[in-house]
C-alpha atoms as a PDB file:
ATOM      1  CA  UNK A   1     144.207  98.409  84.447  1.00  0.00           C
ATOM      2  CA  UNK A   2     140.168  97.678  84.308  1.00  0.00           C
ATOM      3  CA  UNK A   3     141.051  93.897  83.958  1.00  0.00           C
ATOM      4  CA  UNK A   4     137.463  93.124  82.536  1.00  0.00           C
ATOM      5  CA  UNK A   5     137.029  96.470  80.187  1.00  0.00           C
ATOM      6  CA  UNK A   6     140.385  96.144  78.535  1.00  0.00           C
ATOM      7  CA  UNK A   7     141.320 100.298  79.444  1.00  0.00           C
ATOM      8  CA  UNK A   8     144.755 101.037  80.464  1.00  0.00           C
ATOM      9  CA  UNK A   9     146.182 104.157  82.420  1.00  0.00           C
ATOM     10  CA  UNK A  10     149.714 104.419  83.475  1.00  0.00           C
ATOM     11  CA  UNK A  11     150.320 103.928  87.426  1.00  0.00           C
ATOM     12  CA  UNK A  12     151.008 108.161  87.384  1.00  0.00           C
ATOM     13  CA  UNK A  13     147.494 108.557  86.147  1.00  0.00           C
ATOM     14  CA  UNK A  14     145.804 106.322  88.202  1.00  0.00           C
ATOM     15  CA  UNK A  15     147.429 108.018  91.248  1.00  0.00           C
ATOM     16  CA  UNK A  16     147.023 111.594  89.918  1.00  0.00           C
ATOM     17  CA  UNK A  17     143.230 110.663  89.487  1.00  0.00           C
ATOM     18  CA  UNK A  18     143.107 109.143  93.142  1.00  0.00           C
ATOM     19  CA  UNK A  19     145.088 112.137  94.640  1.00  0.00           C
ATOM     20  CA  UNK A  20     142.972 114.336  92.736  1.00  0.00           C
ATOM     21  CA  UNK A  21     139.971 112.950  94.658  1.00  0.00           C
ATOM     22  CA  UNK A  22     141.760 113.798  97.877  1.00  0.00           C
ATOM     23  CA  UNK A  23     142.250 117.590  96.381  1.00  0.00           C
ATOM     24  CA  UNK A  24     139.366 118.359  95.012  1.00  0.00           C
ATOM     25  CA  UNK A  25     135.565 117.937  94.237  1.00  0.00           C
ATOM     26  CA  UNK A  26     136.110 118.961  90.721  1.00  0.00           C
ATOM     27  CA  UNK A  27     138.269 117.360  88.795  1.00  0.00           C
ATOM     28  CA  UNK A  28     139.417 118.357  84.507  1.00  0.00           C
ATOM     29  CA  UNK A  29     139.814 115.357  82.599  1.00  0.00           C
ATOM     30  CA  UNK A  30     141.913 117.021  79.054  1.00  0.00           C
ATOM     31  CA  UNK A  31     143.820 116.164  76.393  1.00  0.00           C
ATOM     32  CA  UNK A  32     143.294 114.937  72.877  1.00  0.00           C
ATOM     33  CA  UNK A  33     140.273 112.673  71.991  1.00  0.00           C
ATOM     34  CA  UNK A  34     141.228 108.664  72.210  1.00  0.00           C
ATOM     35  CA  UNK A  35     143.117 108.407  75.324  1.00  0.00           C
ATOM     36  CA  UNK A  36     140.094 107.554  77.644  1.00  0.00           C
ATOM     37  CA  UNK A  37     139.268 110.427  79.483  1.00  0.00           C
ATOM     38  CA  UNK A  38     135.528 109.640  80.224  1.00  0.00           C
ATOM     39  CA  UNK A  39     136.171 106.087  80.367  1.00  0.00           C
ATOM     40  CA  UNK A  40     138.643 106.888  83.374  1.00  0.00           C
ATOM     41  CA  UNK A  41     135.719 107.458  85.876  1.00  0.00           C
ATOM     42  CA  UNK A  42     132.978 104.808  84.213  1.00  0.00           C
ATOM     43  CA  UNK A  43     135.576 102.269  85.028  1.00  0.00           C
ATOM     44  CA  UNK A  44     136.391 103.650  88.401  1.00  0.00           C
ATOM     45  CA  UNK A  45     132.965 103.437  88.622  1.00  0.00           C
ATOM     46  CA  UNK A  46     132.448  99.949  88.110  1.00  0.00           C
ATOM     47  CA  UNK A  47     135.226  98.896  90.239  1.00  0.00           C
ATOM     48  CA  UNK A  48     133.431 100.793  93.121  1.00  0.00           C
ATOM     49  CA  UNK A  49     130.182  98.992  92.233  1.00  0.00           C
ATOM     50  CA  UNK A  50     128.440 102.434  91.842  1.00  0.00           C
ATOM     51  CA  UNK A  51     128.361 103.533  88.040  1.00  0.00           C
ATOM     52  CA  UNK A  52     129.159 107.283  87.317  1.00  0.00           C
ATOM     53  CA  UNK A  53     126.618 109.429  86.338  1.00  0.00           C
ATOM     54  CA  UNK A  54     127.506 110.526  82.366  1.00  0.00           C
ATOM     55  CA  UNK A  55     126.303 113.851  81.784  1.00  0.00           C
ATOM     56  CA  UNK A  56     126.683 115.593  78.002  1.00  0.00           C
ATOM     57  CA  UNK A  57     127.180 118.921  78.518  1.00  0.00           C
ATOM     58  CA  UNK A  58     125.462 120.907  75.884  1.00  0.00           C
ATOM     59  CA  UNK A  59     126.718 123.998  74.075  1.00  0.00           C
ATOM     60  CA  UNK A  60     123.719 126.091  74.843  1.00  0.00           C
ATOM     61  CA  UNK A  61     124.061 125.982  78.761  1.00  0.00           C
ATOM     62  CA  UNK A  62     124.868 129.637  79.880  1.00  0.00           C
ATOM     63  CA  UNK A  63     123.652 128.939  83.726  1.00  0.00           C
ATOM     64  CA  UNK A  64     122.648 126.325  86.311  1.00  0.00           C
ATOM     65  CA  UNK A  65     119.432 126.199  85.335  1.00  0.00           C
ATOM     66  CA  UNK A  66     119.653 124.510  82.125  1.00  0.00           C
ATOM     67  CA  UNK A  67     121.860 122.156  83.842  1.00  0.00           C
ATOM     68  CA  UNK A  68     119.860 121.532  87.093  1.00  0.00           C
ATOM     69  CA  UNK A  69     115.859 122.068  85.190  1.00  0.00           C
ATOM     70  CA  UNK A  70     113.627 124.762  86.056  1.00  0.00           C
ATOM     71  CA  UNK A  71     110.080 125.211  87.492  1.00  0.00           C
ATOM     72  CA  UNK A  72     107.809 125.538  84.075  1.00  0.00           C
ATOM     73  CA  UNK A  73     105.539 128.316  85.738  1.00  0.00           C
ATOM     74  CA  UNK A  74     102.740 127.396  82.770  1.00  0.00           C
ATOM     75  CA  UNK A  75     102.457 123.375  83.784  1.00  0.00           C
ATOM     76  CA  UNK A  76     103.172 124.190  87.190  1.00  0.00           C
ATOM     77  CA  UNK A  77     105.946 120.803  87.275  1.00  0.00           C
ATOM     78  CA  UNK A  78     109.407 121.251  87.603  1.00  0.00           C
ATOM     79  CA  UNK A  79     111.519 119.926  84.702  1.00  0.00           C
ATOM     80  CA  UNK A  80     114.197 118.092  86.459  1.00  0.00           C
ATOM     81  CA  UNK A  81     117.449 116.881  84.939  1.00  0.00           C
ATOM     82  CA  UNK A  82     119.729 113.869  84.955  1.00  0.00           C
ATOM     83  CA  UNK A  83     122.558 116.076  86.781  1.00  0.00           C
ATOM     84  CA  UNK A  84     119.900 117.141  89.317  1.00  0.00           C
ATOM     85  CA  UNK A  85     118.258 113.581  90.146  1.00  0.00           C
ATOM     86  CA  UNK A  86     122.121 112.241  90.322  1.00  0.00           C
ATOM     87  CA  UNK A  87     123.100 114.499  93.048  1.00  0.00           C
ATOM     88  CA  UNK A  88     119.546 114.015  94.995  1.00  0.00           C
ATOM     89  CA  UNK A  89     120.210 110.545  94.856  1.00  0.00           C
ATOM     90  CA  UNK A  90     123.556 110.649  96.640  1.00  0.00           C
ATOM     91  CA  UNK A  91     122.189 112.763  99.046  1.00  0.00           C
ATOM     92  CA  UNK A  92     120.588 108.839  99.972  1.00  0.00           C
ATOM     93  CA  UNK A  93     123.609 107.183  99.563  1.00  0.00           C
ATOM     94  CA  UNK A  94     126.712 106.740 101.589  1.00  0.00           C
ATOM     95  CA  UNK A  95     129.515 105.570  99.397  1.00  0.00           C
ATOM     96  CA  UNK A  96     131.382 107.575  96.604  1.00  0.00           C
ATOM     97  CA  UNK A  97     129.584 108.878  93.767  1.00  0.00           C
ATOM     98  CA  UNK A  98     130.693 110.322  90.732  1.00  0.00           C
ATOM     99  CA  UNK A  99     128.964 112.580  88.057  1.00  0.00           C
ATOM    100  CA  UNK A 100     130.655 113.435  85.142  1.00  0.00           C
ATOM    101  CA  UNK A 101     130.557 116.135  82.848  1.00  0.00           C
ATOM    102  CA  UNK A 102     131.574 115.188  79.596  1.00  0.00           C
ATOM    103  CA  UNK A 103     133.181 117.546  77.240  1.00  0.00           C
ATOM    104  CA  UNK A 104     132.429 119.965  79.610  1.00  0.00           C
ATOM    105  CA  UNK A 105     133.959 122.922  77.800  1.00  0.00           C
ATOM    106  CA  UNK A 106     131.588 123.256  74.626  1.00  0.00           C
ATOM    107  CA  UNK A 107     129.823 125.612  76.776  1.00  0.00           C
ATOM    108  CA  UNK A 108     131.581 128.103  79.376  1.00  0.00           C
ATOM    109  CA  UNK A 109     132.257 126.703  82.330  1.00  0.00           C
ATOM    110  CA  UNK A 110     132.651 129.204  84.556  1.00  0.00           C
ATOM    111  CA  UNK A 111     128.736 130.132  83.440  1.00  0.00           C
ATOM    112  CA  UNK A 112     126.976 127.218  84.441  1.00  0.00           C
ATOM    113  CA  UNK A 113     129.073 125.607  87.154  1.00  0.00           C
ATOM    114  CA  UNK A 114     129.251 128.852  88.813  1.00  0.00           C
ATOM    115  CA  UNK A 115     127.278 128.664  91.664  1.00  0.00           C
ATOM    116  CA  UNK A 116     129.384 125.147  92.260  1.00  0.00           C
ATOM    117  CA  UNK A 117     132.963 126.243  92.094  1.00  0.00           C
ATOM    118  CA  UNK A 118     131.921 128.845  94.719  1.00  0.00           C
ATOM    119  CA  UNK A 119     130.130 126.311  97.271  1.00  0.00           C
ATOM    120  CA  UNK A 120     132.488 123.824  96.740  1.00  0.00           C
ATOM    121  CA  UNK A 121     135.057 125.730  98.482  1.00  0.00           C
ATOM    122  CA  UNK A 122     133.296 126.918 101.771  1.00  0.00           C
ATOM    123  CA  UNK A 123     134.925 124.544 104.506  1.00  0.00           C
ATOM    124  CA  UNK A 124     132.098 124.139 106.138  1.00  0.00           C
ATOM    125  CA  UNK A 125     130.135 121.823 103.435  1.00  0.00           C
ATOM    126  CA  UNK A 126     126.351 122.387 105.834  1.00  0.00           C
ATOM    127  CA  UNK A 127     127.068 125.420 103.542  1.00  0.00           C
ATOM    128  CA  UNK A 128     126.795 123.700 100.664  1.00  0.00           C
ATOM    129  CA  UNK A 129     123.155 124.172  98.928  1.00  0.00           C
ATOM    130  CA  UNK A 130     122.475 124.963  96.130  1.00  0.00           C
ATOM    131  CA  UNK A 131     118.540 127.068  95.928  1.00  0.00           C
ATOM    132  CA  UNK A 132     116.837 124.677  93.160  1.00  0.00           C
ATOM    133  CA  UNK A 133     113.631 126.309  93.102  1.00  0.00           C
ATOM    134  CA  UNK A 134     112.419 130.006  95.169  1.00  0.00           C
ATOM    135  CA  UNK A 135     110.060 128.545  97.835  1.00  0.00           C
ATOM    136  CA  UNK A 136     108.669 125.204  99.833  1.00  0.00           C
ATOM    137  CA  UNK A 137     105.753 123.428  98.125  1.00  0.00           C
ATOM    138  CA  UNK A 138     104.007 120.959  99.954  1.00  0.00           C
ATOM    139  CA  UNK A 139     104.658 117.337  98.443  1.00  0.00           C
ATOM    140  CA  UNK A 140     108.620 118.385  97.912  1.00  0.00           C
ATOM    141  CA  UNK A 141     111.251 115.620  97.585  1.00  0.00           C
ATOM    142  CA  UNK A 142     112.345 114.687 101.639  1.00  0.00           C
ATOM    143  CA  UNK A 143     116.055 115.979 101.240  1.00  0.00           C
ATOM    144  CA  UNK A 144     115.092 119.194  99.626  1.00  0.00           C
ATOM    145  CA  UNK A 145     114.503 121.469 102.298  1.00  0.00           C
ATOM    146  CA  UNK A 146     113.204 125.344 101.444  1.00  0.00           C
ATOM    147  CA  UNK A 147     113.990 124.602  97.826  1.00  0.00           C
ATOM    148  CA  UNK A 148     117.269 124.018  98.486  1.00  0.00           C
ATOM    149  CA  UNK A 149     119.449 120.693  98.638  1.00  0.00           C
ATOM    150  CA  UNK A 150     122.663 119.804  99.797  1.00  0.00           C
ATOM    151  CA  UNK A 151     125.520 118.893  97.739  1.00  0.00           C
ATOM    152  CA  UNK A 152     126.740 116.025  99.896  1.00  0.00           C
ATOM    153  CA  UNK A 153     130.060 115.296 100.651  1.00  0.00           C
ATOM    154  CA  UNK A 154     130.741 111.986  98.851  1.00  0.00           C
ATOM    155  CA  UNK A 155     129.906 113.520  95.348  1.00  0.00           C
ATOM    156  CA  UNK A 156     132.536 113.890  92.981  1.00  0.00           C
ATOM    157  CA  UNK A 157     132.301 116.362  89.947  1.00  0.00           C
ATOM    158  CA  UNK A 158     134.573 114.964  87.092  1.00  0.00           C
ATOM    159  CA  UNK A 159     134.636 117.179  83.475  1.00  0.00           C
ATOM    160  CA  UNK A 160     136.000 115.925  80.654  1.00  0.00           C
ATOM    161  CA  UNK A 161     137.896 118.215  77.934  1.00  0.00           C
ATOM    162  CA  UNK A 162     139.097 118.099  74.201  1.00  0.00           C
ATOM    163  CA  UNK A 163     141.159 120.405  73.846  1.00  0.00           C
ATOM    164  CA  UNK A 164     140.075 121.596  69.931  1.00  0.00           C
ATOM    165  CA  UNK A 165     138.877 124.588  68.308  1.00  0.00           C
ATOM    166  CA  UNK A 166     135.572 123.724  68.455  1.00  0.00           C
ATOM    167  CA  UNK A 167     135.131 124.327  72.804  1.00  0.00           C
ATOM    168  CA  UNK A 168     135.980 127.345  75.192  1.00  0.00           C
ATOM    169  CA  UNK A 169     139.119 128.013  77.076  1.00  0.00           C
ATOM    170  CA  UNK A 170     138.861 126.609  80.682  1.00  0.00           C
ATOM    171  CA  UNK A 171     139.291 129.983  82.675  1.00  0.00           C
ATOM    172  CA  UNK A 172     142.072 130.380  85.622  1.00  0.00           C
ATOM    173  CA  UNK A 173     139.270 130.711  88.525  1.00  0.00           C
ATOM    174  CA  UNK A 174     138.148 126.737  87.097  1.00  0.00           C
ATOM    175  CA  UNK A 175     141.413 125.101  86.551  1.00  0.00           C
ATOM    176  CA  UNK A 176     142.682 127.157  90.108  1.00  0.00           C
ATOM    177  CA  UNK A 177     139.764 125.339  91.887  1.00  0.00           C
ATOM    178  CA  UNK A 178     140.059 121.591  90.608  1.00  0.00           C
ATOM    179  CA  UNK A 179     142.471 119.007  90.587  1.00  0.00           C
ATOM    180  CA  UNK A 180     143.705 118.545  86.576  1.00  0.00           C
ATOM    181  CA  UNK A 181     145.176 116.152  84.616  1.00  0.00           C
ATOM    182  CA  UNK A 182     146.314 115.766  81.413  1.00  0.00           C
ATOM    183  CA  UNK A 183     145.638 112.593  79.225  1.00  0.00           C
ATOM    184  CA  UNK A 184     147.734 113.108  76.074  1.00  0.00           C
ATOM    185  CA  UNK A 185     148.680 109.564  75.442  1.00  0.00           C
ATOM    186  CA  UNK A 186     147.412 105.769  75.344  1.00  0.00           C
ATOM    187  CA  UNK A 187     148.748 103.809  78.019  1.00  0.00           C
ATOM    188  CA  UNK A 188     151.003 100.375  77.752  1.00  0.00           C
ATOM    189  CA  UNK A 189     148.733  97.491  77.504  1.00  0.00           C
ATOM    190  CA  UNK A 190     150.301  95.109  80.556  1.00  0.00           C
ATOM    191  CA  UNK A 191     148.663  91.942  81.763  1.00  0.00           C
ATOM    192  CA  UNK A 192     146.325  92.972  84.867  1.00  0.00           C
ATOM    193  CA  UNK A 193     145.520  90.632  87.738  1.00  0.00           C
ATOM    194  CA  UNK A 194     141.516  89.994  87.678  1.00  0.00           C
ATOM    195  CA  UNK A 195     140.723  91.365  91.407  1.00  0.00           C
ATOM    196  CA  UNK A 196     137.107  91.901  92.930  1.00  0.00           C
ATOM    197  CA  UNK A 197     135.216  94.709  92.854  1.00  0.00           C
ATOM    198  CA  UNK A 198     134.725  97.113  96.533  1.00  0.00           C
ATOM    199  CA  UNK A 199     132.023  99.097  98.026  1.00  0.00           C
ATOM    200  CA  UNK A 200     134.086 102.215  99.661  1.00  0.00           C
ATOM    201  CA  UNK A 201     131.926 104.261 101.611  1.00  0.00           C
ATOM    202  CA  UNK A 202     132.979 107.962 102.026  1.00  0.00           C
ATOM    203  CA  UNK A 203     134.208 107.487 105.182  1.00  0.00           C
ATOM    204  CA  UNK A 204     136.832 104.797 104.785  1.00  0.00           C
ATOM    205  CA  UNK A 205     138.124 106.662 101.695  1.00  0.00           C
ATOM    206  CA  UNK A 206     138.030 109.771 103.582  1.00  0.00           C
ATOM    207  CA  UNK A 207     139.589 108.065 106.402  1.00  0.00           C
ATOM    208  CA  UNK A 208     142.577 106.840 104.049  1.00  0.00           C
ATOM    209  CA  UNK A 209     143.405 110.759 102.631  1.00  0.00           C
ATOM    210  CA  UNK A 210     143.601 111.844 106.662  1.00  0.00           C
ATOM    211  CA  UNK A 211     146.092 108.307 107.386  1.00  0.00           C
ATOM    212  CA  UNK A 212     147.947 109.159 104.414  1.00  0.00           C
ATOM    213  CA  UNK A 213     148.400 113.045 105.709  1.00  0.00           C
ATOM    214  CA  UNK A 214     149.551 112.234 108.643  1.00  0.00           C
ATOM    215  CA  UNK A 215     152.269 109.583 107.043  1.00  0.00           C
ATOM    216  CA  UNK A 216     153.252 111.596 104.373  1.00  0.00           C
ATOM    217  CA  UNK A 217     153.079 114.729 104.926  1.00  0.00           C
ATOM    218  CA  UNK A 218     155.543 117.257 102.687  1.00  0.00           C
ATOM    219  CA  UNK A 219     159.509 117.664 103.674  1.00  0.00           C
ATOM    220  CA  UNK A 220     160.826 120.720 105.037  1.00  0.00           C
ATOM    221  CA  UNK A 221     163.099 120.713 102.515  1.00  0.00           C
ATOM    222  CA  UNK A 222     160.572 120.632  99.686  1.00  0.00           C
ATOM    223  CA  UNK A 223     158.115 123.270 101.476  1.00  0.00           C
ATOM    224  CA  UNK A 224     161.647 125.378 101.958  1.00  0.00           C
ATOM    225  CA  UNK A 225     161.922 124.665  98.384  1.00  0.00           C
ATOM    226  CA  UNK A 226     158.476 125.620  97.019  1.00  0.00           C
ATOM    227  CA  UNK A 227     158.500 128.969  98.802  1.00  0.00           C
ATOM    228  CA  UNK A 228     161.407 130.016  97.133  1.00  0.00           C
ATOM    229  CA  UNK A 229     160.231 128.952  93.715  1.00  0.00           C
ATOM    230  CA  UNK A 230     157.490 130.774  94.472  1.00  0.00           C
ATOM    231  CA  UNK A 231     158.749 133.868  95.855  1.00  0.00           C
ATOM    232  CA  UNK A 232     160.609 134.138  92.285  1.00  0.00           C
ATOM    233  CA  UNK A 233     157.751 133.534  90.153  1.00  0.00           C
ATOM    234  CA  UNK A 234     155.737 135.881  91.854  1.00  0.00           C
ATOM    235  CA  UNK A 235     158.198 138.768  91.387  1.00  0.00           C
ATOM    236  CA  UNK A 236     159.354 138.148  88.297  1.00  0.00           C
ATOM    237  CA  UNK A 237     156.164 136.973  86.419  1.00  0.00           C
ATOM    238  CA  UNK A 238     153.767 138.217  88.414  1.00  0.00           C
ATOM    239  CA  UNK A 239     152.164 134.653  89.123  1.00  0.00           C
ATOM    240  CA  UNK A 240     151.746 133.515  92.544  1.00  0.00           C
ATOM    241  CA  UNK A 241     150.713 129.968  94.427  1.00  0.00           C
ATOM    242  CA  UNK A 242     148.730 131.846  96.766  1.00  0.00           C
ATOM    243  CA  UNK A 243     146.819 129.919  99.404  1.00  0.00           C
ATOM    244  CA  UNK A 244     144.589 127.366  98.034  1.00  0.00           C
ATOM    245  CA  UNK A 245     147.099 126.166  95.359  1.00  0.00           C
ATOM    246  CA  UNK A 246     148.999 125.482  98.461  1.00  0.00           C
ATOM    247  CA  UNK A 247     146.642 123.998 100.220  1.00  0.00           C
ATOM    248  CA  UNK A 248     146.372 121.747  97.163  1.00  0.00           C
ATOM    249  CA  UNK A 249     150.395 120.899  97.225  1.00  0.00           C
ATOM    250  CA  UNK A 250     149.406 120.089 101.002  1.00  0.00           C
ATOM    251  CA  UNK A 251     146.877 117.696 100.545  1.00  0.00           C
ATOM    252  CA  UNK A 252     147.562 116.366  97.060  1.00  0.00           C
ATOM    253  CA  UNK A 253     151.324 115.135  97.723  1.00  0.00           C
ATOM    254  CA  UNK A 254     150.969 113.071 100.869  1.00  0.00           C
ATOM    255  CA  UNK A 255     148.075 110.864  98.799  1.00  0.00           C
ATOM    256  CA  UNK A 256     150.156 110.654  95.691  1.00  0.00           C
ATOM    257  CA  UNK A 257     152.763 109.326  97.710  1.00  0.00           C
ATOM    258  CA  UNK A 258     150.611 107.080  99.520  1.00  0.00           C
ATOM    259  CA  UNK A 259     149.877 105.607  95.917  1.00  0.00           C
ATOM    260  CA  UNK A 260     153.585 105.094  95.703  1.00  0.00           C
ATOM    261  CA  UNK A 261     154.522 107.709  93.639  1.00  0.00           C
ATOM    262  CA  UNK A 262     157.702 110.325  94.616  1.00  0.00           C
ATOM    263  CA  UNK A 263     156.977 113.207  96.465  1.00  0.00           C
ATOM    264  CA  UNK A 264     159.149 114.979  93.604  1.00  0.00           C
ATOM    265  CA  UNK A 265     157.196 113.741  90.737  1.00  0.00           C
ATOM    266  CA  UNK A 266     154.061 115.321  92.356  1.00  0.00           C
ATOM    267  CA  UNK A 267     155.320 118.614  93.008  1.00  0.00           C
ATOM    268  CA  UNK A 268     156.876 118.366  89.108  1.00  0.00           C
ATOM    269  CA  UNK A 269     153.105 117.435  88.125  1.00  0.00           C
ATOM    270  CA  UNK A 270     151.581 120.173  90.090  1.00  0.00           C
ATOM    271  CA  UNK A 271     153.907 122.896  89.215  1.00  0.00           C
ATOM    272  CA  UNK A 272     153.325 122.536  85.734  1.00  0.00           C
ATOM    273  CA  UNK A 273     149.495 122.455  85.909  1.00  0.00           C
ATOM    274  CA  UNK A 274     148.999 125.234  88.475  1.00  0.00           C
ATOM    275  CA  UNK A 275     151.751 127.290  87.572  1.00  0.00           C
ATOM    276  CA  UNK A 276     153.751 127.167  84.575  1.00  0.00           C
ATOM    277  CA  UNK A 277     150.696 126.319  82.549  1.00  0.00           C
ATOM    278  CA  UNK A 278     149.538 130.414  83.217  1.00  0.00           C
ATOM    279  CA  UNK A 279     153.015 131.474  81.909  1.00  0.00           C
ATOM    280  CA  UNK A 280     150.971 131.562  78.202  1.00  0.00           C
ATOM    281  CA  UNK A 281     149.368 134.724  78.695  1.00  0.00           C
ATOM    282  CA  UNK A 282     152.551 136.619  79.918  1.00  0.00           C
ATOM    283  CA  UNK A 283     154.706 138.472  76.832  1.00  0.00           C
ATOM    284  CA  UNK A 284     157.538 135.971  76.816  1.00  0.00           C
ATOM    285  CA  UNK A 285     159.224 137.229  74.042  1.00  0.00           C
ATOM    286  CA  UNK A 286     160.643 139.996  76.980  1.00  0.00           C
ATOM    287  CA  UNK A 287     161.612 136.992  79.175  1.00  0.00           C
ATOM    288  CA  UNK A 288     163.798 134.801  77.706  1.00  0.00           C
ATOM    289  CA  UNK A 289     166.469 135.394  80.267  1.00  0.00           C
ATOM    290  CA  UNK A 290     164.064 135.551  83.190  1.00  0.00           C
ATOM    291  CA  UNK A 291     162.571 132.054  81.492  1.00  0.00           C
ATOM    292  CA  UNK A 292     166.288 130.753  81.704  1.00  0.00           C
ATOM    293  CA  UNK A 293     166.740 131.320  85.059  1.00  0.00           C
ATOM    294  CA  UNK A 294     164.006 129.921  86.241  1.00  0.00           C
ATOM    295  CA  UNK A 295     165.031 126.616  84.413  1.00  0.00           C
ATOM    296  CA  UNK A 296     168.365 126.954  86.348  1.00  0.00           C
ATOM    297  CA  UNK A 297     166.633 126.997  89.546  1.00  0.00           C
ATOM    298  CA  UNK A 298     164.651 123.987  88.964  1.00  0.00           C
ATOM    299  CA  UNK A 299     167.955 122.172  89.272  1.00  0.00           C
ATOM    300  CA  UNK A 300     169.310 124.325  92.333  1.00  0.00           C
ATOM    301  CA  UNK A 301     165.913 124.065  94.798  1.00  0.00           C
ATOM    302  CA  UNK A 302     164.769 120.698  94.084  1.00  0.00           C
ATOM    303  CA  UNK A 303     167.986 118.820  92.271  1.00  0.00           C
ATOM    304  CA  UNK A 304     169.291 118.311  89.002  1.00  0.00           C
ATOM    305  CA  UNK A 305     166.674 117.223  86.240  1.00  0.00           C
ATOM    306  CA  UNK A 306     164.195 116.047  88.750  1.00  0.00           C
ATOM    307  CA  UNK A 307     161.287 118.914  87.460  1.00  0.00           C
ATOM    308  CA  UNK A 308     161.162 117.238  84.383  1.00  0.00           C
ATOM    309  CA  UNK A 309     157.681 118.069  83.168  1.00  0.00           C
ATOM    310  CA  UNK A 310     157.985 122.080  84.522  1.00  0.00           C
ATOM    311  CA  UNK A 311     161.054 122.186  83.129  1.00  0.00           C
ATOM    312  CA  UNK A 312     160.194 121.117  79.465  1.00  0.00           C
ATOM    313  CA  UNK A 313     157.216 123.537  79.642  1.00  0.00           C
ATOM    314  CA  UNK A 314     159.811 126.029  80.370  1.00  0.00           C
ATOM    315  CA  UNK A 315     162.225 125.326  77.724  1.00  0.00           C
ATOM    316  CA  UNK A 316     159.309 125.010  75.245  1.00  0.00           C
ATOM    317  CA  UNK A 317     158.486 128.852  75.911  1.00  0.00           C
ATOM    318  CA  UNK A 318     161.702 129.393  75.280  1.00  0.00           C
ATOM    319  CA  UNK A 319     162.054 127.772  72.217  1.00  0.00           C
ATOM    320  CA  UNK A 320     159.273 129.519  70.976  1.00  0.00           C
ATOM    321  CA  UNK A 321     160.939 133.161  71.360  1.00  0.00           C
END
């Protein structure tokens, strides 16, 4: 709990947000309005003694520009936005910084983050820059070399989502590429112990993700496990893990754990996000049965009633038939 702002998340949120970190740049912040999905990071950033950058997103972005500014050829000055002057700032910076997109779905996504979800994913992250205007000028920022600066390491991208009539559907290729969680309900309130605020640089925290790798890294058994689960889905529904959602199973478990969580209630979690959460587009009505197995081996690969949250999906598709 933020003992001075009076927020409360559950100890599986907190740790899905802090594994999340580990997973991803990008994280999705959804569910219905109220349950304090933008006041997650603001409070996070407070405790790290480095406020998050709040960005509204607005409906009529279609590309990066409108998010990043353009060069206005008739005043000869480039317009520069809030997003834009938040990431050049970090580039100064050595701790964790956060920017957040808020309600980032009333305009499509995979439109003006575009040029992000791709960079984001090159290992090497030298890689990472993003062109912000065509050529050098003389008198450019320092850190903005050829008209181009580098998204540095230590910046987190965190959107925010209501899930209403009124925004766009998040597209597979976004939700595929960032860590997700769902915030459907208010947490308990429960008395919280004041404690200080830190200043993490991106190195310890780093440092902490590799420590927590190496201690906790998955079970044979559950990797056994997971490749049979997925060697069903993918021939019966045509949905696969593929490599980066396994990557993500690889790198997001041993954290969550680390947090104290079960290495079973993060596979559960990530299942249902990554996987059975695509099983809307398929024609169900023509797989009930293939729906019921798959409940049944829930049970068999990883125990009886321990996929809680896949399972339900599951059973909710069916019920729907």
């Amino acid at each position: 709990a933020s003992y001075h702002h009076n927020l409360y998340y559950s100890e599986k949120i907190a740790s899905i947000f802090i594994a999340g970190l580990a997973t991803s740049k990008i994280l999705i912040l959804e569910g219905i309005s109220g349950t304090g999905k933008t006041s997650l990071p603001y409070v996070f950033g407070k405790f790290i003694n480095n406020d998050s950058k709040i960005i509204s997103v607005q409906p009529s972005w279609r590309d990066r520009y409108e998010m990043m500014g353009y060069y206005n050829e008739f005043t000869k000055k480039f317009n520069e936005t809030e997003f834009l002057t938040s990431i050049y700032e970090a580039t100064f910076r050595n701790d964790i910084n956060i920017i957040v997109l808020d309600e980032m779905n009333l305009a499509r996504v995979e439109y003006y983050f575009a040029d992000f979800l791709s960079l984001l994913e090159l290992p090497n992250s030298d890689e990472w820059l993003i062109e912000v205007v065509p050529n050098q000028l003389i008198g450019d920022p320092i850190n903005l070399k050829e008209g181009k600066i580098k998204i540095p390491e230590n910046i987190w991208f965190i959107g925010t989502a209501n899930n209403d009539d009124s925004t766009f559907g998040i597209t597979d290729k976004v939700y595929d590429r960032a860590s997700s969680i769902v915030m459907n309900e208010k947490a308990v309130e429960f008395e919280g112990k004041p404690f200080e605020n830190v200043n993490i640089s991106y190195e310890y925290i780093n440092d902490l993700f590799i420590k927590a790798n190496q201690k906790y890294e998955i079970s044979n058994e559950v990797m056994k496990g997971l490749e049979k689960l997925d060697d069903y889905i993918s021939n019966t529904f045509q949905i696969t893990f593929g490599n980066r959602i396994m990557n993500q199973v690889k790198t997001f478990i041993p954290v969550y754990v680390a947090c104290g969580r079960s290495e079973l209630e993060g596979i559960d979690y990530l299942i249902a996000r990554k996987i059975i959460r695509k099983f809307e587009t398929l024609n169900l009505p023509f797989l009930k049965r293939e729906l019921e197995e798959l409940v049944k081996l829930f049970d068999s690969l990883f125990g009886k009633d321990k996929l809680v949250e896949s399972k339900n999906m599951v059973i909710k598709f069916i019920n729907q038939i």
